[in-house]
N, C-alpha and C. Protein backbone atom coordinates (compact mmCIF):
# COMPACT_ATOMS: atom_id res chain seq x y z
N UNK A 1 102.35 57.10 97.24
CA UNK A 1 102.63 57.57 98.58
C UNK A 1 101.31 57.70 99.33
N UNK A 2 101.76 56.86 100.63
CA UNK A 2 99.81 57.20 101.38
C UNK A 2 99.65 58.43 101.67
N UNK A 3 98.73 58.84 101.33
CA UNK A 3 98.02 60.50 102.09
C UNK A 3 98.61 61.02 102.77
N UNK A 4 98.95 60.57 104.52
CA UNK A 4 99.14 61.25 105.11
C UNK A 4 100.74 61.83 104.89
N UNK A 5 101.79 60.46 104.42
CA UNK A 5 103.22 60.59 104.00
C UNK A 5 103.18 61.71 103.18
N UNK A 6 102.45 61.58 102.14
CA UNK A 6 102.56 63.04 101.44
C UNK A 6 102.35 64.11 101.74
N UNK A 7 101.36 64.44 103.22
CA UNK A 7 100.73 65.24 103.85
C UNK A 7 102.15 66.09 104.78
N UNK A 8 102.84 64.88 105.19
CA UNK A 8 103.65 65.20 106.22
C UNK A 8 104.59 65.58 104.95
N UNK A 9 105.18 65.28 103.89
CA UNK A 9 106.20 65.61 103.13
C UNK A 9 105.86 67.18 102.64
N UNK A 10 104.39 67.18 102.44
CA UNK A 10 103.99 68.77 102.25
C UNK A 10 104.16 70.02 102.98
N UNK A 11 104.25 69.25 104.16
CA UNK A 11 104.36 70.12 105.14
C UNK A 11 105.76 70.59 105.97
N UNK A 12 106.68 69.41 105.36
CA UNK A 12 107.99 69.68 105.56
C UNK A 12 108.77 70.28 104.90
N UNK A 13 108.00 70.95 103.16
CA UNK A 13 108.73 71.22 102.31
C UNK A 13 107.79 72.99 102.67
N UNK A 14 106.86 72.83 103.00
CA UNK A 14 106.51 74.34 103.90
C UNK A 14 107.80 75.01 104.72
N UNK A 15 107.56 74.27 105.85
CA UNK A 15 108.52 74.66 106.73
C UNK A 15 110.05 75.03 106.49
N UNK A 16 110.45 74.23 105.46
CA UNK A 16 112.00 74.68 105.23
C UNK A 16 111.96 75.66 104.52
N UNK A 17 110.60 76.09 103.12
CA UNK A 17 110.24 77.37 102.48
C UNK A 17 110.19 78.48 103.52
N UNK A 18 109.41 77.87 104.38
CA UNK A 18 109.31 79.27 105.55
C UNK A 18 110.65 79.46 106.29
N UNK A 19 111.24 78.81 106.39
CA UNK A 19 112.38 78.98 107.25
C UNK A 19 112.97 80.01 106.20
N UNK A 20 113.70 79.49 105.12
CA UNK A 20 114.74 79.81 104.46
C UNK A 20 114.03 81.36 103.70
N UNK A 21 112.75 81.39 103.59
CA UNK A 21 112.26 82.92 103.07
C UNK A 21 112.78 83.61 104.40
N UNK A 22 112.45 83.61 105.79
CA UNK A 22 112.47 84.36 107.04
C UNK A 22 114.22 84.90 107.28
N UNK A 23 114.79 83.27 106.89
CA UNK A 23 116.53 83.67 106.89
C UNK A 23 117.25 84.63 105.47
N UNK A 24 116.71 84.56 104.41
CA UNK A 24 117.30 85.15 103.25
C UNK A 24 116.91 86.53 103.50
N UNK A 25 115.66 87.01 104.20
CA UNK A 25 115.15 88.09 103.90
C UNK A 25 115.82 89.00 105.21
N UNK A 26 116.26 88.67 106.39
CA UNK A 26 117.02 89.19 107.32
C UNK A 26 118.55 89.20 107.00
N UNK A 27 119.30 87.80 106.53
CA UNK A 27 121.15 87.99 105.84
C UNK A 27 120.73 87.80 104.79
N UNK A 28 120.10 87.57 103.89
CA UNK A 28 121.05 87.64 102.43
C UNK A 28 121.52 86.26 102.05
N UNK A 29 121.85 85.93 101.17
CA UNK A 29 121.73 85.21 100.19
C UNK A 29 123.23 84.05 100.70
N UNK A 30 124.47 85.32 100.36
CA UNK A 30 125.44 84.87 100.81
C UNK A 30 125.56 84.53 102.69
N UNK A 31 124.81 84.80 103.34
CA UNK A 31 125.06 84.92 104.93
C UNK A 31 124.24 83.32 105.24
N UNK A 32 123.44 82.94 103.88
CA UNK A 32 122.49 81.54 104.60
C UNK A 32 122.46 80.47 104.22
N UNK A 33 122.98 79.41 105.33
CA UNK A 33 123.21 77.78 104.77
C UNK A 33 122.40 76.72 104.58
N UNK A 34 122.62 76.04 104.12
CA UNK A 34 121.03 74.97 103.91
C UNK A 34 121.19 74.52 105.38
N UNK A 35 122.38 74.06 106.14
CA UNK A 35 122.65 73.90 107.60
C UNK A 35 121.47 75.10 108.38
N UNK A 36 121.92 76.49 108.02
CA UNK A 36 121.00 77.29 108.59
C UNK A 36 119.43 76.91 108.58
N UNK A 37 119.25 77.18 107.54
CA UNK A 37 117.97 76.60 107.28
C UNK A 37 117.15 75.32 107.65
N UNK A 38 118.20 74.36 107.99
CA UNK A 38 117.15 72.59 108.74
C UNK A 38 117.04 72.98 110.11
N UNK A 39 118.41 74.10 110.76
CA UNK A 39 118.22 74.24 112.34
C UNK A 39 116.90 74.97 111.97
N UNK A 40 116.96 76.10 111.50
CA UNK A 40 115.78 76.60 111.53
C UNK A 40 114.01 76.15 111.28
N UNK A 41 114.54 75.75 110.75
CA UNK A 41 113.00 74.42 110.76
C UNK A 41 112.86 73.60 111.05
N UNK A 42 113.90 72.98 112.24
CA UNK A 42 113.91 72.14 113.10
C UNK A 42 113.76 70.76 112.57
N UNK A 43 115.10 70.66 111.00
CA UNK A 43 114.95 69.44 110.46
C UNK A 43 116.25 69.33 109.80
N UNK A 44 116.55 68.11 109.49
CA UNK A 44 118.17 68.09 109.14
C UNK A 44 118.38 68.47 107.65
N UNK A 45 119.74 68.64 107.28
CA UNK A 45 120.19 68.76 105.93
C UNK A 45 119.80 67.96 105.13
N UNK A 46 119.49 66.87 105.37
CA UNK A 46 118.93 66.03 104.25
C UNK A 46 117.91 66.13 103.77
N UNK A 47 117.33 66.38 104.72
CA UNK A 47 115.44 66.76 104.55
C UNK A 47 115.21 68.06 103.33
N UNK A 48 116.17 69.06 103.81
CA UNK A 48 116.43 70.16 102.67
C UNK A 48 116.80 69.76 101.57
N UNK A 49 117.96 68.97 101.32
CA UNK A 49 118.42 68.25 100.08
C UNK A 49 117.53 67.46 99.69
N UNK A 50 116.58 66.76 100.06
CA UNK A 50 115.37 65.92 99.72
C UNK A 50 114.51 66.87 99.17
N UNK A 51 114.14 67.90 99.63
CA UNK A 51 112.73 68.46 99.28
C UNK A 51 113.61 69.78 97.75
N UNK A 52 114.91 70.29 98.18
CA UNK A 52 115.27 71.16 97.17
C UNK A 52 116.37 70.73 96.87
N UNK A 53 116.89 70.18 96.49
CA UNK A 53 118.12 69.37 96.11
C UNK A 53 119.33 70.17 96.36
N UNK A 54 119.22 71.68 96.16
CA UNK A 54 120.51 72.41 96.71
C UNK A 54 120.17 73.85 96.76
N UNK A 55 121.39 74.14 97.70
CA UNK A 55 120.62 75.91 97.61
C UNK A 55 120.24 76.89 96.67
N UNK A 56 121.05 76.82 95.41
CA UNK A 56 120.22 77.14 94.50
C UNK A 56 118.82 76.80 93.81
N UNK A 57 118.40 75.20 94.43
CA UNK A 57 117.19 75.09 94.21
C UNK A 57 116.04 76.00 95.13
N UNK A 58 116.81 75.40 96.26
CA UNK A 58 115.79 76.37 97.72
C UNK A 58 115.64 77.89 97.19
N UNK A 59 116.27 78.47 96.83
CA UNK A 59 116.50 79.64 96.71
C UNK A 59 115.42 80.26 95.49
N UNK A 60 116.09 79.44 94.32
CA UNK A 60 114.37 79.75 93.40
C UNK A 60 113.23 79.21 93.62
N UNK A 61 112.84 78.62 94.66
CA UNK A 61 111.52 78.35 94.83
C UNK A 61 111.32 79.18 96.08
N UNK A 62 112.04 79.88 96.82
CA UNK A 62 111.34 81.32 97.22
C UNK A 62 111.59 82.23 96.74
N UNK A 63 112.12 82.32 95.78
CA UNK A 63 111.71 83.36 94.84
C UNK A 63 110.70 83.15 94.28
N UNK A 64 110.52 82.29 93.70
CA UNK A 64 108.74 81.74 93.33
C UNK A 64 107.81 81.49 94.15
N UNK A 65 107.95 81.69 95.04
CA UNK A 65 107.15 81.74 96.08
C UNK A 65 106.96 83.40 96.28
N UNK A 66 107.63 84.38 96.51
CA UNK A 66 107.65 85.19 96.83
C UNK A 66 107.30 86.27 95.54
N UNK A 67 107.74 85.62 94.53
CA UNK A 67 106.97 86.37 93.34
C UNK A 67 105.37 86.26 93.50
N UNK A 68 104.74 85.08 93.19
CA UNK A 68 103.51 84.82 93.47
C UNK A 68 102.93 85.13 94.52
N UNK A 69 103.13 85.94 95.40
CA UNK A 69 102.51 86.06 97.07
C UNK A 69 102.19 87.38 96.21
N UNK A 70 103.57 88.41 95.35
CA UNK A 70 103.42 89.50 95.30
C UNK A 70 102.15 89.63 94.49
N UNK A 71 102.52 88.74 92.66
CA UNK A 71 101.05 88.86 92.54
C UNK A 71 99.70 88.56 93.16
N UNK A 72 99.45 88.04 93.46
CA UNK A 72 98.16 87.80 94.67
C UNK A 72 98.01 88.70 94.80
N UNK A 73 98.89 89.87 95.96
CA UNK A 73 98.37 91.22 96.34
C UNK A 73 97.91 92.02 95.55
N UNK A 74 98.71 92.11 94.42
CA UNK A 74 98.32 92.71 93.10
C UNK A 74 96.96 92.80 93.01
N UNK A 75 96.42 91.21 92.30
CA UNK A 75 95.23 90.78 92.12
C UNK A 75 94.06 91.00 92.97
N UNK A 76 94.38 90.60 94.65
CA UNK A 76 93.45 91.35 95.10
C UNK A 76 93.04 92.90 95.18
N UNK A 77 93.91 93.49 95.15
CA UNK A 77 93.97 94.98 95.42
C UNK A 77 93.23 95.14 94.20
N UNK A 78 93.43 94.80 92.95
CA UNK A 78 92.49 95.17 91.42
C UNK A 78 90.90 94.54 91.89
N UNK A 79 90.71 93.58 92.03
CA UNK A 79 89.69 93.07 92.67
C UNK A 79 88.64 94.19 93.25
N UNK A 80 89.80 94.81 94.76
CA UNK A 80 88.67 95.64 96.00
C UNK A 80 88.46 96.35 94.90
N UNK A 81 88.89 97.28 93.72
CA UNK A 81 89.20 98.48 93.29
C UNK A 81 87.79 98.58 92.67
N UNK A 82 87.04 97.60 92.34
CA UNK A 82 85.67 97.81 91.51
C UNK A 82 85.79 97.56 90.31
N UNK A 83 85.25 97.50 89.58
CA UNK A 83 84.66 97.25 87.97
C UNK A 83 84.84 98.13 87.07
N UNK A 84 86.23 99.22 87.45
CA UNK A 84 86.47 100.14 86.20
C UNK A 84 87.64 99.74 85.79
N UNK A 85 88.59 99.12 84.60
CA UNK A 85 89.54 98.58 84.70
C UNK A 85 90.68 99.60 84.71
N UNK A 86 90.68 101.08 84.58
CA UNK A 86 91.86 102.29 85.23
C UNK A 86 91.92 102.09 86.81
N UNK A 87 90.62 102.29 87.64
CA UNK A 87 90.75 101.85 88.76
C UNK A 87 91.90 100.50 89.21
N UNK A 88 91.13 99.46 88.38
CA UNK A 88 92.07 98.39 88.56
C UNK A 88 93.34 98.39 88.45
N UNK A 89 93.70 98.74 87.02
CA UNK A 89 95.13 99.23 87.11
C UNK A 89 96.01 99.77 88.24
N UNK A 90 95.29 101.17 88.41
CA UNK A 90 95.88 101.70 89.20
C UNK A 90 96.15 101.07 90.98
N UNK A 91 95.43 100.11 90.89
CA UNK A 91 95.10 99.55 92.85
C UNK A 91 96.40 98.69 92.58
N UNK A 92 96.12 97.65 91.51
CA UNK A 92 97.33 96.82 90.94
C UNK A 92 98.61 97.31 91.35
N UNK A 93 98.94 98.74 90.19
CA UNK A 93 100.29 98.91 90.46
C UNK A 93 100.82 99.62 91.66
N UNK A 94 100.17 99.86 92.43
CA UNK A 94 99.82 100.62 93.81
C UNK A 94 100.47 99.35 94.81
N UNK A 95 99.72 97.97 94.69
CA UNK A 95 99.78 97.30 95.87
C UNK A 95 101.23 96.76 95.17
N UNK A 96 101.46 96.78 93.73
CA UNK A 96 102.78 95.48 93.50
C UNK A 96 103.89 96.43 94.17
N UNK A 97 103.92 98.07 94.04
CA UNK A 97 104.97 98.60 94.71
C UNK A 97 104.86 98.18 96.34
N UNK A 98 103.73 98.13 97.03
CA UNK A 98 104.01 98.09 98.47
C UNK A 98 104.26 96.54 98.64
N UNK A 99 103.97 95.74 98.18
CA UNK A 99 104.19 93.88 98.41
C UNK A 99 105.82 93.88 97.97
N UNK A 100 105.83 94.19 96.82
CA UNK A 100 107.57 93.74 96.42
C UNK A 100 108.34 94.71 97.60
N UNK A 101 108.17 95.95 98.21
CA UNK A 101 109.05 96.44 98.99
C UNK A 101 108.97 96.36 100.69
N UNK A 102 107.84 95.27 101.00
CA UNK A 102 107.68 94.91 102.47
C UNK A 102 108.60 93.98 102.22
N UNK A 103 108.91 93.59 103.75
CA UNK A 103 109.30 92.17 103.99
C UNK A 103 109.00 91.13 103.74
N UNK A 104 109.03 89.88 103.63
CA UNK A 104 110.50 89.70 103.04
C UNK A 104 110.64 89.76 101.58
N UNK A 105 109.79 90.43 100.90
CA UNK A 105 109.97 90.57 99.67
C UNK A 105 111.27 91.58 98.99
N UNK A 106 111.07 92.39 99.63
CA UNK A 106 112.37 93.16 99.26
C UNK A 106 113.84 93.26 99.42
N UNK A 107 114.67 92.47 100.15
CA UNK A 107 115.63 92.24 100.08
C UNK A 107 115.83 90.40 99.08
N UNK A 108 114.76 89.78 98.97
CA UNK A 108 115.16 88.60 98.38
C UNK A 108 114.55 88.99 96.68
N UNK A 109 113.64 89.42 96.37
CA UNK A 109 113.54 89.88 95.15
C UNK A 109 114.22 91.24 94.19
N UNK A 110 114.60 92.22 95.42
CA UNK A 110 115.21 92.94 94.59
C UNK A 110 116.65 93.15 94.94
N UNK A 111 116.71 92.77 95.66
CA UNK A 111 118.70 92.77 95.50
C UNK A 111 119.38 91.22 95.41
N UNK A 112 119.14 90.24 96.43
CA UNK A 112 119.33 88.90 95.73
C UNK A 112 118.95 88.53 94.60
N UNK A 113 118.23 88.38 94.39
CA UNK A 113 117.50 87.09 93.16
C UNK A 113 117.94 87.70 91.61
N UNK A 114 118.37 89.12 91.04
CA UNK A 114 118.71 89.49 90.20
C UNK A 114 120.35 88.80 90.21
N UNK A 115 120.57 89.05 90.98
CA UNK A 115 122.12 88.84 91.13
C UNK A 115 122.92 87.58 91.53
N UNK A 116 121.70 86.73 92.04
CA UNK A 116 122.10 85.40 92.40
C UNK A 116 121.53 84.37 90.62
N UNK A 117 120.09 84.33 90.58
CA UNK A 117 119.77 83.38 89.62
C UNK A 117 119.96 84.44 88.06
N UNK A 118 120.06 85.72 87.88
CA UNK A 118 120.47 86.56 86.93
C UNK A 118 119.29 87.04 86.28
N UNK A 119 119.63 88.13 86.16
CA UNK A 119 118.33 89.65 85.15
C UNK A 119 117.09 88.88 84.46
N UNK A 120 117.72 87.59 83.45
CA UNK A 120 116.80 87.33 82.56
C UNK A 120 116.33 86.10 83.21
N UNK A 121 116.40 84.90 84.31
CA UNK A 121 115.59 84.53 84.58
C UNK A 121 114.15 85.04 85.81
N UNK A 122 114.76 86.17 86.44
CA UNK A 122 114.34 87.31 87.23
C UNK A 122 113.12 87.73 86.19
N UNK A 123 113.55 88.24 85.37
CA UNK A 123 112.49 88.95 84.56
C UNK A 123 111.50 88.20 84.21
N UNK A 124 112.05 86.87 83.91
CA UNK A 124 111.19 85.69 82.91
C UNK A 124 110.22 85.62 84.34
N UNK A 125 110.28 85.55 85.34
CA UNK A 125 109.74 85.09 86.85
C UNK A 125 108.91 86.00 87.15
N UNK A 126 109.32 87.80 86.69
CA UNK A 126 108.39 88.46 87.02
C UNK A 126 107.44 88.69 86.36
N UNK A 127 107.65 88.17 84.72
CA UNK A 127 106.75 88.89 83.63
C UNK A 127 105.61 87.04 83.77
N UNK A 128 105.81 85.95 84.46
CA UNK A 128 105.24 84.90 84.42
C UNK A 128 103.63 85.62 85.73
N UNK A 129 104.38 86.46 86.52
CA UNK A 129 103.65 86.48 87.85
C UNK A 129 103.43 87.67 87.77
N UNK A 130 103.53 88.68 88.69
CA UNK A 130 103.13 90.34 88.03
C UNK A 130 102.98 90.61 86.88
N UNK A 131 104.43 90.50 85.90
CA UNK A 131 103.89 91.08 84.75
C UNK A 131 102.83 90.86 83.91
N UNK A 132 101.96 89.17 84.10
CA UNK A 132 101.46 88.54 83.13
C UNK A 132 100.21 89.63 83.77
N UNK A 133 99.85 89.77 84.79
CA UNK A 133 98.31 90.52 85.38
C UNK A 133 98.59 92.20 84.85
N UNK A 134 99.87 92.85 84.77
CA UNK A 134 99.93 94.42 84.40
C UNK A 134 99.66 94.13 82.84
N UNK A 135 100.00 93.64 81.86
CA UNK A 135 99.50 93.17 80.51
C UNK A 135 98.06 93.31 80.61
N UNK A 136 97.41 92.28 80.84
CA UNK A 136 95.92 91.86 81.14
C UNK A 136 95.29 93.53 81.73
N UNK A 137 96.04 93.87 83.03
CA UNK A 137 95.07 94.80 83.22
C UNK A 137 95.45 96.59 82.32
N UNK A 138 96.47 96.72 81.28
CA UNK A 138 96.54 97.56 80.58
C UNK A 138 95.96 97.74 79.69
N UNK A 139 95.44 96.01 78.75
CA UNK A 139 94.69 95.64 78.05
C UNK A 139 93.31 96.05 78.44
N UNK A 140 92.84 95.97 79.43
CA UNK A 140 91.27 96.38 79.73
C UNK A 140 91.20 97.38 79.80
N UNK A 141 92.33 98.03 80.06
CA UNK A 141 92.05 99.85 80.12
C UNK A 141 92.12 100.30 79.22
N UNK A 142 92.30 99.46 78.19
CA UNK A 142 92.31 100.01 76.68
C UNK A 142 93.54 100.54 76.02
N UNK A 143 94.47 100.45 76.81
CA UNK A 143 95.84 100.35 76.14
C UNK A 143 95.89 99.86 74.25
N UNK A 144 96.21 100.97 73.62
CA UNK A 144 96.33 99.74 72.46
C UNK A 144 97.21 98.43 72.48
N UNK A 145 96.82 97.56 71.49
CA UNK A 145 97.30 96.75 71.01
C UNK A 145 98.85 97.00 70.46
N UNK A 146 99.25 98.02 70.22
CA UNK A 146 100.26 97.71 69.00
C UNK A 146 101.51 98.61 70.26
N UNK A 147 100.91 99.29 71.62
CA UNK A 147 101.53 100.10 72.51
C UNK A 147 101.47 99.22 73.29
N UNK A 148 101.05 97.81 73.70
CA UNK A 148 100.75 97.06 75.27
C UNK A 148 102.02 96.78 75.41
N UNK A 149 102.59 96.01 74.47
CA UNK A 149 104.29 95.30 75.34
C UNK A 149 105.05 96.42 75.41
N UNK A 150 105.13 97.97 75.27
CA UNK A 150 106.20 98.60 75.44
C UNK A 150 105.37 99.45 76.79
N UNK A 151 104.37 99.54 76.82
CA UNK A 151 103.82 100.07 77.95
C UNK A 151 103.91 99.44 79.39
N UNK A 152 103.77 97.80 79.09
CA UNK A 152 103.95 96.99 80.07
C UNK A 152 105.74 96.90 80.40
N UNK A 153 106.35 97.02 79.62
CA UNK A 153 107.65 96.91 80.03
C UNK A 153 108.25 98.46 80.96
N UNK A 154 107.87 99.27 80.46
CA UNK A 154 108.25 100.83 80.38
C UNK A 154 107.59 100.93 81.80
N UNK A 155 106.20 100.74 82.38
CA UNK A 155 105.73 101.08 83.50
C UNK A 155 106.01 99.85 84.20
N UNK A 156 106.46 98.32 84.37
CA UNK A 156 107.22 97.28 85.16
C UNK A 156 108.51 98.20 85.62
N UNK A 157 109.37 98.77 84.37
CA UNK A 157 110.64 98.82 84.86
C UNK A 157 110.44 100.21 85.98
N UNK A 158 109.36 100.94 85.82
CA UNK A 158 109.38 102.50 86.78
C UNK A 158 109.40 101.80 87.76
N UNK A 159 108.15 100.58 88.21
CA UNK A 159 107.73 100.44 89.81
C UNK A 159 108.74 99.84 89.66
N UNK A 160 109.77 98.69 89.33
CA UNK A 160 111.11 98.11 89.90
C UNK A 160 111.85 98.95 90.45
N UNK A 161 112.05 99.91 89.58
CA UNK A 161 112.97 101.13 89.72
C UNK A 161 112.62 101.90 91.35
N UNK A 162 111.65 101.92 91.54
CA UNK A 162 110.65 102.38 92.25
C UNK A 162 110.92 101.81 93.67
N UNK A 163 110.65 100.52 93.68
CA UNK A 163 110.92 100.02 94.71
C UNK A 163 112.09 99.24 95.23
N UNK A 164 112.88 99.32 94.23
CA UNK A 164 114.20 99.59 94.56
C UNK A 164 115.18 100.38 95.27
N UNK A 165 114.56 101.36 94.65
CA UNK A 165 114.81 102.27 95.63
C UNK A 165 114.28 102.65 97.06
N UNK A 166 113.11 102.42 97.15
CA UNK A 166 112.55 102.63 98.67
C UNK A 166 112.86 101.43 99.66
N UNK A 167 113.31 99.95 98.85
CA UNK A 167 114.12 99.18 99.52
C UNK A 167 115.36 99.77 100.62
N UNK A 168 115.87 100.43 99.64
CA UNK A 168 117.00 100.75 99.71
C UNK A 168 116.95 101.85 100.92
N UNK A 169 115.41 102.09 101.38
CA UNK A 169 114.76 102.80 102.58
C UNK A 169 115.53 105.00 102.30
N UNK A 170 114.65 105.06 101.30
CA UNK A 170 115.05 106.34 100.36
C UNK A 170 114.06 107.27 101.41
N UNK A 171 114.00 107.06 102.42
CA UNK A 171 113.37 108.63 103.09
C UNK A 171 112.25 107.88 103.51
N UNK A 172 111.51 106.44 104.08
CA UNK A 172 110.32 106.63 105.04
C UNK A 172 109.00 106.91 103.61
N UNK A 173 108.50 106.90 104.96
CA UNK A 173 107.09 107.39 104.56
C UNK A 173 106.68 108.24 103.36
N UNK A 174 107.35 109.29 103.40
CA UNK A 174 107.43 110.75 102.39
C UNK A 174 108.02 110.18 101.10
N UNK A 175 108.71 109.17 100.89
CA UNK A 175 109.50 108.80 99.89
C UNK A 175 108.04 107.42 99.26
N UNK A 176 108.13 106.97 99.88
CA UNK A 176 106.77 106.17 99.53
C UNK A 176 105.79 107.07 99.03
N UNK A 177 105.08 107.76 100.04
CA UNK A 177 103.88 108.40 99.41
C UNK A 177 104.89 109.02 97.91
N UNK A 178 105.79 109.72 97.77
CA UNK A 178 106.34 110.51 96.61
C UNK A 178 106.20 109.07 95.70
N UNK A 179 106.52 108.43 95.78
CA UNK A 179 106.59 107.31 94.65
C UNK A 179 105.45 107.00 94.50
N UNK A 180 104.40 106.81 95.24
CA UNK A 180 102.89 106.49 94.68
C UNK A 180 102.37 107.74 93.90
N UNK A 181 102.53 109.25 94.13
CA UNK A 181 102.48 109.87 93.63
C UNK A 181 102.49 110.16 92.14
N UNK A 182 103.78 109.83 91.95
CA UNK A 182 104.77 109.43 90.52
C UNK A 182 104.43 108.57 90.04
N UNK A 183 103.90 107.22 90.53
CA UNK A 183 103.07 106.33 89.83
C UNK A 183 101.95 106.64 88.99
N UNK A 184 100.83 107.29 90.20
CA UNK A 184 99.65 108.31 89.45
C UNK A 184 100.16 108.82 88.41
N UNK A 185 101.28 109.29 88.43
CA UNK A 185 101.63 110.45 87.40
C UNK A 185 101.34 109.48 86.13
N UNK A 186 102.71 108.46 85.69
CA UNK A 186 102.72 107.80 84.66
C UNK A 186 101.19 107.38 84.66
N UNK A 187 100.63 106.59 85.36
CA UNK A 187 99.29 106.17 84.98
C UNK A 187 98.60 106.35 84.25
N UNK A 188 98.41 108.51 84.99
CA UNK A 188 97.59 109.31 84.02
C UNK A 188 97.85 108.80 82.64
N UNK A 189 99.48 109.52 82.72
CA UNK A 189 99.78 109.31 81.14
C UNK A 189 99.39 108.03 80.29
N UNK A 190 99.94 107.09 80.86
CA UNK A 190 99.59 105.58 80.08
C UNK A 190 98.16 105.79 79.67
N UNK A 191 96.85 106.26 80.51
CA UNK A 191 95.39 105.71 80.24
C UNK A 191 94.79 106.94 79.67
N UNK A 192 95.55 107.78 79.22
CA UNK A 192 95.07 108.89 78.44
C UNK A 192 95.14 108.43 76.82
């Protein structure tokens, strides 16, 4: 394929990603058509069926898309945090609660995508992208070895839990800060 064909095919398989993240994350899963989605990106049904073959394809590749944006934030936030890896930790699980529960992350990762593609490829998606960096950074904090996979699972499922609920818009502001709070809390515990 010449350069630019692929250039323009790259960029068309953007646009229908962006479309269809912007539409899932305002209706929902059931409310959005691949029809919806070409008006919205100002390209026809085929073009969608070309680039994702069907809505269940479109659909897990913004979820994979939208998983990976979350880690990123993650990653950077451990990054600003400095060179102590508790610090890190803690910036980590700090930013994965506020990324998974902004827009459009939170209505397509935590109430669609469990329930549309199901629990265990959900999980497999989160433990590939967040979870693989909360491992890594429990490990540097010195987590034992023989405590990391039940620690990593046990503090994944709080912040899910977590921001699930503040999805679910559990009180504003006060309910947020309370959940970062409660985060600290476990933290302590985990890095003691």
């Amino acid at each position: 394929m010449p350069r630019t064909s692929a250039a323009v095919a790259a960029q068309t398989s953007r646009d229908i990603l962006d479309a269809a993240t912007e539409l899932l994350a305002g209706r929902g899963i059931t409310e959005v058509s691949l029809a919806d989605v070409a008006t919205a990106a100002g390209l026809t049904r085929g073009a969608v069926y070309h680039h994702y073959r069907n809505k269940a394809g479109l659909f897990r590749a913004v979820v994979a898309h939208l998983q990976a944006d979350v880690a990123t934030a993650v990653v950077a936030a451990a990054e600003r945090a400095g060179a102590d890896p508790g610090d890190q930790l803690r910036a980590g699980c700090h930013a994965f609660v506020d990324a998974i529960t902004a827009a459009p992350a939170a209505r397509v990762l935590l109430i669609d995508a469990p329930a549309t593609i199901g629990w265990q490829e959900w999980r497999d998606l989160d433990a590939q992208h967040s979870g693989q960096h909360l491992r890594e950074a429990l490990a540097s904090a010195g987590v034992l070895a023989d405590l990391l996979e039940a620690s990593a699972v046990q503090l994944s499922g709080a912040m899910n839990e977590a921001a699930l609920w503040l999805a679910q818009d559990a009180g504003g502001p006060r309910a947020h800060a309370g959940a970062h709070r409660v985060l600290d809390q476990l933290l302590d515990a985990v890095l003691t």
